[in-house]
Protein backbone atom coordinates (compact mmCIF):
# COMPACT_ATOMS: atom_id res chain seq x y z
CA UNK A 1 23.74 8.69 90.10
CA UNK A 2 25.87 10.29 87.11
CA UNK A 3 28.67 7.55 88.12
CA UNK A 4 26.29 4.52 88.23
CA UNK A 5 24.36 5.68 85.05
CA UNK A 6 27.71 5.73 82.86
CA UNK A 7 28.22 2.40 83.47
CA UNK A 8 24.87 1.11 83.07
CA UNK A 9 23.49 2.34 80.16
CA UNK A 10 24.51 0.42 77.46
CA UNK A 11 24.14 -2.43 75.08
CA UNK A 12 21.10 -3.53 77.08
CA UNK A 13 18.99 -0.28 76.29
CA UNK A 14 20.40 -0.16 72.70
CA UNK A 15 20.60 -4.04 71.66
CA UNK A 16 18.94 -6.09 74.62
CA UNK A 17 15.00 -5.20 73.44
CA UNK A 18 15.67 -7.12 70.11
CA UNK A 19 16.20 -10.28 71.59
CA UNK A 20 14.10 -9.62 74.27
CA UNK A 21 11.27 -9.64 71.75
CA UNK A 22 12.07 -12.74 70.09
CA UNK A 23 12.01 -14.67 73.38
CA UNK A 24 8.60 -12.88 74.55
CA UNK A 25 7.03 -10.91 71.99
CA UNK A 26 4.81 -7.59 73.05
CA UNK A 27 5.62 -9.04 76.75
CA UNK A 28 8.97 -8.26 77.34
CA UNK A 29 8.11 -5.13 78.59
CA UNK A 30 7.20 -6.92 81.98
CA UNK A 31 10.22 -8.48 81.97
CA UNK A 32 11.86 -5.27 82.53
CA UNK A 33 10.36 -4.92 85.54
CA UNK A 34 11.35 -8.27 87.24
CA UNK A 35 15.53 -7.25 85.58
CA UNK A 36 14.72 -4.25 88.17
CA UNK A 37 13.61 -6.21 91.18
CA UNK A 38 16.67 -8.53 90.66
CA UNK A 39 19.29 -5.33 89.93
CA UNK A 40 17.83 -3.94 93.01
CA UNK A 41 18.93 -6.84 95.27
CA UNK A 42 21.84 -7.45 94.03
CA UNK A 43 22.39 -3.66 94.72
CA UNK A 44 21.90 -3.58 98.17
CA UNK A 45 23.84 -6.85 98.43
CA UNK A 46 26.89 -5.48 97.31
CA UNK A 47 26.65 -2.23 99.17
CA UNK A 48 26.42 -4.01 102.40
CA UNK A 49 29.05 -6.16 101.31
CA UNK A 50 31.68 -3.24 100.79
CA UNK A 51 30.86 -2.27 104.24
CA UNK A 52 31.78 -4.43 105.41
CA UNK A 53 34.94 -5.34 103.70
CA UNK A 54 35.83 -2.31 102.50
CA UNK A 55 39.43 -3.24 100.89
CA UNK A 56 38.25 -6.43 99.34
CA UNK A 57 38.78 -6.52 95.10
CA UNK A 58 35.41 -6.95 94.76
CA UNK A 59 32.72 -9.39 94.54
CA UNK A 60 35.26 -12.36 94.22
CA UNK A 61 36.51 -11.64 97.78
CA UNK A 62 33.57 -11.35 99.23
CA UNK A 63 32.36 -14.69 98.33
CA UNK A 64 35.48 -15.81 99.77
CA UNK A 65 35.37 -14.25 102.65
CA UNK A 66 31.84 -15.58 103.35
CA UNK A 67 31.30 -18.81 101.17
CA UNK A 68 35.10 -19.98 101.10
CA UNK A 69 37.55 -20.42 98.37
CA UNK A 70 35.60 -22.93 95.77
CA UNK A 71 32.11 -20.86 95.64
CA UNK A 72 34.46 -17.50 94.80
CA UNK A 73 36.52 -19.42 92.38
CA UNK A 74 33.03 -20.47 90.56
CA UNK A 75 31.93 -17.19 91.31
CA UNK A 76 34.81 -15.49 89.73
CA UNK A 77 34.39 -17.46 86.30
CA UNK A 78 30.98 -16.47 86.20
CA UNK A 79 31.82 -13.04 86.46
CA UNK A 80 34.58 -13.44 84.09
CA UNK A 81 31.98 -15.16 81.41
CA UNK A 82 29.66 -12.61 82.42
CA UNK A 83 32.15 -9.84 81.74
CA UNK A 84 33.43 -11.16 78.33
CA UNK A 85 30.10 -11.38 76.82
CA UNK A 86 28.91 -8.02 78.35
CA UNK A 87 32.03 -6.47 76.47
CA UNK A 88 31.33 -8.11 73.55
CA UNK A 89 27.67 -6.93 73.17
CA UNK A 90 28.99 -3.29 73.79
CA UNK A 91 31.43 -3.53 71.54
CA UNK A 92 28.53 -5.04 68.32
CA UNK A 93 26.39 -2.35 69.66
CA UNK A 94 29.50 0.45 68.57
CA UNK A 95 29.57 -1.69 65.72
CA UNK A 96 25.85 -2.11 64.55
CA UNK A 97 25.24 1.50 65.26
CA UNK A 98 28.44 3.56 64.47
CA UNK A 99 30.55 1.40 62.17
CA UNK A 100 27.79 -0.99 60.37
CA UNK A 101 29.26 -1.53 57.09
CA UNK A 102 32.49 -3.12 59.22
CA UNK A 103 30.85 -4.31 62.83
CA UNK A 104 33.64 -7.12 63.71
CA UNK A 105 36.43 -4.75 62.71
CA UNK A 106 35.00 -1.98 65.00
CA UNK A 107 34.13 -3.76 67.89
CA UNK A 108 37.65 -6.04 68.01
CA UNK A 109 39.17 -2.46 67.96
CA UNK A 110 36.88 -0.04 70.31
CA UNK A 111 38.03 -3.15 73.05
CA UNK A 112 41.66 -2.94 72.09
CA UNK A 113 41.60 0.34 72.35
CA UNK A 114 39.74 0.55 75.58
CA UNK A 115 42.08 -1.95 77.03
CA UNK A 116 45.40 0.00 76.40
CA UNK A 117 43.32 3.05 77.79
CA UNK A 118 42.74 1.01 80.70
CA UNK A 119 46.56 -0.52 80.90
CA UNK A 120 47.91 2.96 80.61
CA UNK A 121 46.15 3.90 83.67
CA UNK A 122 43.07 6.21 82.27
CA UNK A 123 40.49 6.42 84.68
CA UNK A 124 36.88 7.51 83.87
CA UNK A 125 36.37 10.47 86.32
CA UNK A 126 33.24 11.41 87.60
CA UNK A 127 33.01 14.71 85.45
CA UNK A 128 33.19 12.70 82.01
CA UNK A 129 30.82 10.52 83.55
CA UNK A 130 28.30 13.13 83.98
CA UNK A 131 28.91 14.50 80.71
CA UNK A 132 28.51 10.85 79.12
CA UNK A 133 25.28 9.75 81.38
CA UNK A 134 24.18 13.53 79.61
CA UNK A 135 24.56 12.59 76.31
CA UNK A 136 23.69 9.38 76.45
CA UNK A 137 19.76 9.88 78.09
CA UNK A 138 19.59 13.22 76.09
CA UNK A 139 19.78 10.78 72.86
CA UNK A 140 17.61 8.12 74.52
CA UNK A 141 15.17 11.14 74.89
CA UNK A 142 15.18 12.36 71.15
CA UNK A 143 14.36 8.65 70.31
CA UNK A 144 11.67 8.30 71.96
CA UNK A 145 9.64 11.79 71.21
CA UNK A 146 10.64 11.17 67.59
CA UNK A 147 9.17 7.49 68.04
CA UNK A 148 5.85 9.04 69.60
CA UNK A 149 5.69 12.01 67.37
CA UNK A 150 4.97 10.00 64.26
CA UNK A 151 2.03 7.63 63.59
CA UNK A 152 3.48 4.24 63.24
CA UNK A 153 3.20 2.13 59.87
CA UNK A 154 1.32 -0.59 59.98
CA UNK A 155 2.87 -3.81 61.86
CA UNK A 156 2.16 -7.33 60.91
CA UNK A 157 0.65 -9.09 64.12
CA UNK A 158 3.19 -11.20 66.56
CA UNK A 159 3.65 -14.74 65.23
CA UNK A 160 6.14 -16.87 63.81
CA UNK A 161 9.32 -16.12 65.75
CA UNK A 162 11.11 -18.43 68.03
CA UNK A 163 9.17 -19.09 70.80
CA UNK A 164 7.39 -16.28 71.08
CA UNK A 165 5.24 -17.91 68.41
CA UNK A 166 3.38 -20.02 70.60
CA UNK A 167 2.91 -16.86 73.12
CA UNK A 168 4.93 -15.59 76.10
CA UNK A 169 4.20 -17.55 78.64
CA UNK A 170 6.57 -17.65 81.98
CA UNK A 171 9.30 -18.99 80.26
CA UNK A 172 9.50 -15.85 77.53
CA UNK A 173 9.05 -12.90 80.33
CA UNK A 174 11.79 -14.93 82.04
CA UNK A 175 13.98 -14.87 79.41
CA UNK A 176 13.52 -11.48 78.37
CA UNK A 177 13.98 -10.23 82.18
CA UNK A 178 17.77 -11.95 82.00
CA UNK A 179 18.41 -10.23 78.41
CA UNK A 180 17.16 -6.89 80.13
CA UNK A 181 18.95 -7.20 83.07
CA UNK A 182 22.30 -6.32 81.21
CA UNK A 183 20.14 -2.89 81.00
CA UNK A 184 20.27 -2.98 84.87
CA UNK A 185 24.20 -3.81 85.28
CA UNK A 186 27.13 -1.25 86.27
CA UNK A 187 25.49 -0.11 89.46
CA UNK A 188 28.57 -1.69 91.58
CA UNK A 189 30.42 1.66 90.00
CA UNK A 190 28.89 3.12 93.20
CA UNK A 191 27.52 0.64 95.42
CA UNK A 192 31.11 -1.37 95.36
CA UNK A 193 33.83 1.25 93.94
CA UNK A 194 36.83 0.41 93.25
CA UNK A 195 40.40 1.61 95.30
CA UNK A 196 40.75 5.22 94.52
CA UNK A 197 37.11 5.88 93.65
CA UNK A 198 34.63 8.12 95.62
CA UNK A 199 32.98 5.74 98.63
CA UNK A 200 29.36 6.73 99.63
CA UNK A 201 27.95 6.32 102.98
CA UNK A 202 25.20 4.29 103.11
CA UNK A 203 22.87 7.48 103.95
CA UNK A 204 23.47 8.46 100.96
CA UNK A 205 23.19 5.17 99.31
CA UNK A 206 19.67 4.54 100.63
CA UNK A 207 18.46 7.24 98.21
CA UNK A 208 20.97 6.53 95.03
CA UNK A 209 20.84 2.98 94.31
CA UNK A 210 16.70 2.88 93.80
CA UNK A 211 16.66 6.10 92.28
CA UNK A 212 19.21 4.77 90.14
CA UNK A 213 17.71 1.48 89.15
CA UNK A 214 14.23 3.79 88.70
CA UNK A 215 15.75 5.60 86.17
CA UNK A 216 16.73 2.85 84.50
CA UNK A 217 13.55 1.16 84.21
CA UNK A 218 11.89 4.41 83.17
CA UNK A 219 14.30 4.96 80.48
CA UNK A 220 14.23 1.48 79.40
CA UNK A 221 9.93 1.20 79.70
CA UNK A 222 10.29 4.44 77.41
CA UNK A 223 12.91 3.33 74.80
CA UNK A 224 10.82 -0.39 74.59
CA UNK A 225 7.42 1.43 74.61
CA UNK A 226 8.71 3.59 71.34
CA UNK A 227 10.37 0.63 69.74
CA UNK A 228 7.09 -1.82 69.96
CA UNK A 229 4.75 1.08 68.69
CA UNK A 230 7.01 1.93 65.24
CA UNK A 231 8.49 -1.32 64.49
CA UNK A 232 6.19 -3.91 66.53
CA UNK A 233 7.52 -7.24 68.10
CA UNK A 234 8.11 -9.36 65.42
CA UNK A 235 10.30 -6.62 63.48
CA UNK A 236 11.81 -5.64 65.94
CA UNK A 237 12.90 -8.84 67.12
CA UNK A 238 14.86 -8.97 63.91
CA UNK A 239 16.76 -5.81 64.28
CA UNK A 240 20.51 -5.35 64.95
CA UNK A 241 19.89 -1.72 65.70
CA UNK A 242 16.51 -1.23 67.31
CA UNK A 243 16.52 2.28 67.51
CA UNK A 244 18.54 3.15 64.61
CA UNK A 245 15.23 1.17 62.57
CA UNK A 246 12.55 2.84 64.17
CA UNK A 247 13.99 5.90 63.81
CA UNK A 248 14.24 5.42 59.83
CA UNK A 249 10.65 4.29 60.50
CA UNK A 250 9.78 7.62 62.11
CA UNK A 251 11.15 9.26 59.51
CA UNK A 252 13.77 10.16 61.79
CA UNK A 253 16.57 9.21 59.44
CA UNK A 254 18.72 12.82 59.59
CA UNK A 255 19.03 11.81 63.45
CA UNK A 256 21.06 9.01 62.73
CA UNK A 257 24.45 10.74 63.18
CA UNK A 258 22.96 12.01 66.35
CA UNK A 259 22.26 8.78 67.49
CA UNK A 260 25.53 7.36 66.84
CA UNK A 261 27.24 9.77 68.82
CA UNK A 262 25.26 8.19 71.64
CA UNK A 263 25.97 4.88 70.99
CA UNK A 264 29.27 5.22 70.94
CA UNK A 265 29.45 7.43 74.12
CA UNK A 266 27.17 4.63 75.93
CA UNK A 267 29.52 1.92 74.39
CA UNK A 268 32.78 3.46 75.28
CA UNK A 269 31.63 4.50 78.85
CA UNK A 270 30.27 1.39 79.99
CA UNK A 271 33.03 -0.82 78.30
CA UNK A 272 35.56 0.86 80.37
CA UNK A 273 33.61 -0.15 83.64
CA UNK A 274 32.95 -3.84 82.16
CA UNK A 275 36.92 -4.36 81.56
CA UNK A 276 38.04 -2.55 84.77
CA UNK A 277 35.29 -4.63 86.44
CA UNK A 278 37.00 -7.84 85.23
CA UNK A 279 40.48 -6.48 85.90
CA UNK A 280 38.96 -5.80 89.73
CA UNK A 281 38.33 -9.86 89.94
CA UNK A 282 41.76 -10.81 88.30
CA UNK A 283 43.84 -8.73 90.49
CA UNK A 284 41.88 -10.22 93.62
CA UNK A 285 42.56 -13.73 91.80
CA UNK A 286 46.06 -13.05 91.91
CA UNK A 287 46.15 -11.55 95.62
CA UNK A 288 44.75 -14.97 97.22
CA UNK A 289 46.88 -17.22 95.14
CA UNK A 290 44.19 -18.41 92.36
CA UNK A 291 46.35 -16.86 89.57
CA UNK A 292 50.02 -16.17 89.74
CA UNK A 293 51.29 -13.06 91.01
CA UNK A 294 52.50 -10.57 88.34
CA UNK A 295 53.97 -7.18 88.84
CA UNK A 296 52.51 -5.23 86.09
CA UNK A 297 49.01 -4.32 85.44
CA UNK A 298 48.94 -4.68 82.01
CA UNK A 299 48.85 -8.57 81.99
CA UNK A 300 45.74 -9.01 83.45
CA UNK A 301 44.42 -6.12 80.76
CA UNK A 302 45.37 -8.22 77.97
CA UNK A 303 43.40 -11.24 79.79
CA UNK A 304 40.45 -9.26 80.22
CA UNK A 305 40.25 -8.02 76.57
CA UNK A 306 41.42 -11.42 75.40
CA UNK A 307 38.50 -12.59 76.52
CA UNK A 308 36.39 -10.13 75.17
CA UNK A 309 37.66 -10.17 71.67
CA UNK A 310 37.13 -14.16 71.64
CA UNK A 311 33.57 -13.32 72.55
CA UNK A 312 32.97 -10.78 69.78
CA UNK A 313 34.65 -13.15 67.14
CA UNK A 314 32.96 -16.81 68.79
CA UNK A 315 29.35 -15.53 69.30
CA UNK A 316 26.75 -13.15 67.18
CA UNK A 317 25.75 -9.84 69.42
CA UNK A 318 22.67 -11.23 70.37
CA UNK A 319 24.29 -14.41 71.66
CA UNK A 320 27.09 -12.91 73.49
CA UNK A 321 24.34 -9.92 75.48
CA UNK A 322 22.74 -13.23 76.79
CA UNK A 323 25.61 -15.25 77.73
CA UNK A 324 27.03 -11.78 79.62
CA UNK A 325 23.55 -11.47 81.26
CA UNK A 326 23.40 -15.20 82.32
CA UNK A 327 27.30 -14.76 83.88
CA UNK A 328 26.36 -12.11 85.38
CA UNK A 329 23.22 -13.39 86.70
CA UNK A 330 24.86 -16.45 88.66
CA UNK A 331 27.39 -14.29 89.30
CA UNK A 332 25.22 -12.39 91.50
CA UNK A 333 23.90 -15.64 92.66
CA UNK A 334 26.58 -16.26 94.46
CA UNK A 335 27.34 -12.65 95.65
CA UNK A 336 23.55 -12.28 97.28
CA UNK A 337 24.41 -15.89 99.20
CA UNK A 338 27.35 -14.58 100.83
CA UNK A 339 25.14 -11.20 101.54
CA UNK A 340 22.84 -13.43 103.02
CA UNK A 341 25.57 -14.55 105.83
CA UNK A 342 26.60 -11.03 106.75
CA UNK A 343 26.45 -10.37 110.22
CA UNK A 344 23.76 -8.36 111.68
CA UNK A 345 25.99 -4.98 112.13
CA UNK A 346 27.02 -5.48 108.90
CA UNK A 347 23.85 -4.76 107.23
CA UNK A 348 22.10 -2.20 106.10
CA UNK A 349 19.81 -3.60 104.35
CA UNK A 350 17.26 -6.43 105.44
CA UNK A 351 18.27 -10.22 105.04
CA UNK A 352 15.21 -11.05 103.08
CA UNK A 353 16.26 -8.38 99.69
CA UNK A 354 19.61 -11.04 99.87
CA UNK A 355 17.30 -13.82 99.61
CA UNK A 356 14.90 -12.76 96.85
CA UNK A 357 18.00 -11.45 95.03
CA UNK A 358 19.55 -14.73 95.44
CA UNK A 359 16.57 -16.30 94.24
CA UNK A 360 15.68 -14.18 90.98
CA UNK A 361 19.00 -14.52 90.04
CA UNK A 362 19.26 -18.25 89.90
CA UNK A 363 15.61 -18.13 87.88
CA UNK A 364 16.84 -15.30 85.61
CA UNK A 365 20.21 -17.21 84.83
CA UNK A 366 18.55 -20.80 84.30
CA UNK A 367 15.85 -19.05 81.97
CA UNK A 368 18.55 -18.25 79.17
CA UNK A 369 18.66 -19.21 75.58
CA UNK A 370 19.44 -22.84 75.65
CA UNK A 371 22.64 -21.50 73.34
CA UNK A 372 23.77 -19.11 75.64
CA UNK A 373 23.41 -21.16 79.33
CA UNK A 374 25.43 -24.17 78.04
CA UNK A 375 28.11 -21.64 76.61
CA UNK A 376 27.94 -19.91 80.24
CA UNK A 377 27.99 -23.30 81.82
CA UNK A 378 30.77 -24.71 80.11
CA UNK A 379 32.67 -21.23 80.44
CA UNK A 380 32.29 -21.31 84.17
CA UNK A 381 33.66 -25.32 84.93
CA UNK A 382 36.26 -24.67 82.43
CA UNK A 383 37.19 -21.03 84.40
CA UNK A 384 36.49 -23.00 87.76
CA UNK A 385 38.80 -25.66 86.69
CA UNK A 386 41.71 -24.19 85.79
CA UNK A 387 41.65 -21.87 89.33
CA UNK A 388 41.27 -25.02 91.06
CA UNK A 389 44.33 -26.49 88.89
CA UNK A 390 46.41 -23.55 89.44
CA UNK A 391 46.11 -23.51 93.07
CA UNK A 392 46.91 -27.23 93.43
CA UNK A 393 49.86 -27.35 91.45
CA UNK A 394 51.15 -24.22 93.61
CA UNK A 395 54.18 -25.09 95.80
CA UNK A 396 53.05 -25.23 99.70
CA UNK A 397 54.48 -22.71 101.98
């Protein structure tokens, strides 16, 4: 649980409400629920697919194995996409909330940073990861009594922002549920670890992953419950720092520091899972043939935070949260469809959680900000493209 909640909570419990409000208004909080439900599928999905290829770099050869070589290579682009802008919001989250005065400066060079880290071969062991998942819910926690402790000032009503001016509707709850479900994301630190990382059995798994995702959700229902009572929807969909605000609205202001700290422990945590999750798809990229072989590591490193930086310097931090939640979100699209085909001693989970994963995560990816799903779309045919070219122009045998 300490593993999985290291990764996981990040820019989407610090950034993703802000957005999620302009898209939804007071109703985003519902949305929350259905980012569970998906995370939770696409959980079990991935557990039962390291079962049952145990050795396989990840989601990208899984959807291989099972869908065949042009469904992982669109796969793997969507993960890439999804990866990139998920770095990219962590990194303007250490930025909005640690560094504000110089956000593009701090976030180009918390990724840098975290990259070489990575290159050089630090790996985020499961004590730090307790002691991060620690600090970073003990923070949350502060937050949030602070935010209830204090009568709130007096918020102008919902109206007049983005779409959430003519009410929620299905479209809003659907679009905050795929900014929230970057709240949701980093559970594959346990359900799919990497080579060299603790395995669970799936005994143990059973009890974990929705224990896991619960906490989440009850973290995030909390942190969104405190932010809509002091700063109200249509402030806080303004904010670059939702919590950092209400807590200056609490008259919490002498917690800032504190708060920082967290942010940039939540930031720095899940940022190393983000790149070593996108170094995980390169190197199986490289192993079937879609990207040349290299010796090193550190090539596919500098790829990965390549990637990233263009994100942070292409795309505001709201943008670049929703374009990593919607290439993550077909992502996962493709890796509950090849769950779906698993054998029946393969599973551990029922067929059906592969099938309503599969299916929230196509409606949670196609219910993006127009901005972000054509940015994610052209992202994944360009990625798709250029795998496809590289294979061709490979010499035969």
């Amino acid at each position: 649980m300490a593993l999985a909640l290291g990764a996981t909570l990040g820019a989407g419990v610090f950034t993703g409400f802000a957005p999620a409000a302009a898209v939804a208004g007071p109703w985003f909080l519902p949305g929350l629920f259905l980012a569970a439900v998906t995370a939770l599928c696409c959980a079990f999905s991935t557990a039962d697919q390291h079962r049952a290829y145990p050795d396989a770099p990840g989601g990208y050869a899984y959807i291989r194995n099972q869908l065949g070589p042009w469904p992982a290579r669109i796969g793997a682009s969507a993960h890439l996409v999804g990866r990139a802008g998920m770095a990219a919001a962590l990194a303007g989250m250490f930025g909005a909330y640690v560094v504000p005065e110089h956000r593009a400066a701090a976030a180009v060079g918390l990724i840098v940073v975290t990259a070489a880290l990575g290159a050089a071969g630090v790996r985020w062991s499961t004590g730090v990861s307790v002691a991060a998942a620690g600090v970073v819910l003990g923070v949350l926690a502060l937050v949030v009594l602070v935010c209830f402790s204090v009568a709130p000032p007096e918020n102008p009503a919902v109206g007049g922002i983005g779409p959430a001016a003519g009410g929620p509707g299905f479209d809003g709850v659907m679009g905050a549920a795929l900014l929230l479900f970057a709240a949701f994301v980093g559970f594959e630190r346990v359900t799919a670890p990497r080579g060299g990382d603790q395995v669970f059995s799936s005994r143990v798994l059973h009890v974990a992953v929705p224990v896991v995702i619960g906490v989440v959700l009850l973290v995030g229902v909390g942190v969104g419950a405190a932010l809509l009572r002091q700063l109200g929807s249509a402030r806080l969909a303004l904010s670059p720092a939702p919590l950092r605000d209400a807590l200056v609205v609490a008259d919490g202001a002498w917690l800032l520091p504190v708060l920082a700290v967290g942010a940039a422990v939540a930031a720095v945590s899940s940022l190393f899972f983000v790149l070593a999750s996108a170094r995980r798809t390169l190197v199986g990229l490289t192993e079937t043939g879609d990207l040349p072989a290299i010796r090193a590591g550190w090539p596919l490193e500098v790829v990965g935070a390549a990637l990233a930086v263009g994100a942070v310097v292409a795309l505001p931090p709201s943008t670049a949260l929703a374009v990593g939640a919607c290439g993550t979100a077909f992502y996962y699209g493709f890796t509950n469809a090849s769950a779906r085909v698993l054998l029946q001693e393969d599973r551990t989970w029922p067929m059906r959680t592969a099938c309503l994963g599969l299916g929230l995560s196509v409606l949670l990816a196609m219910s993006a900000p127009a901005t972000a799903l054509v940015i994610t779309g052209l992202g994944i045919a360009v990625g798709t493209g250029l795998l496809g070219l590289g294979r061709v122009r490979q010499p035969v045998g």
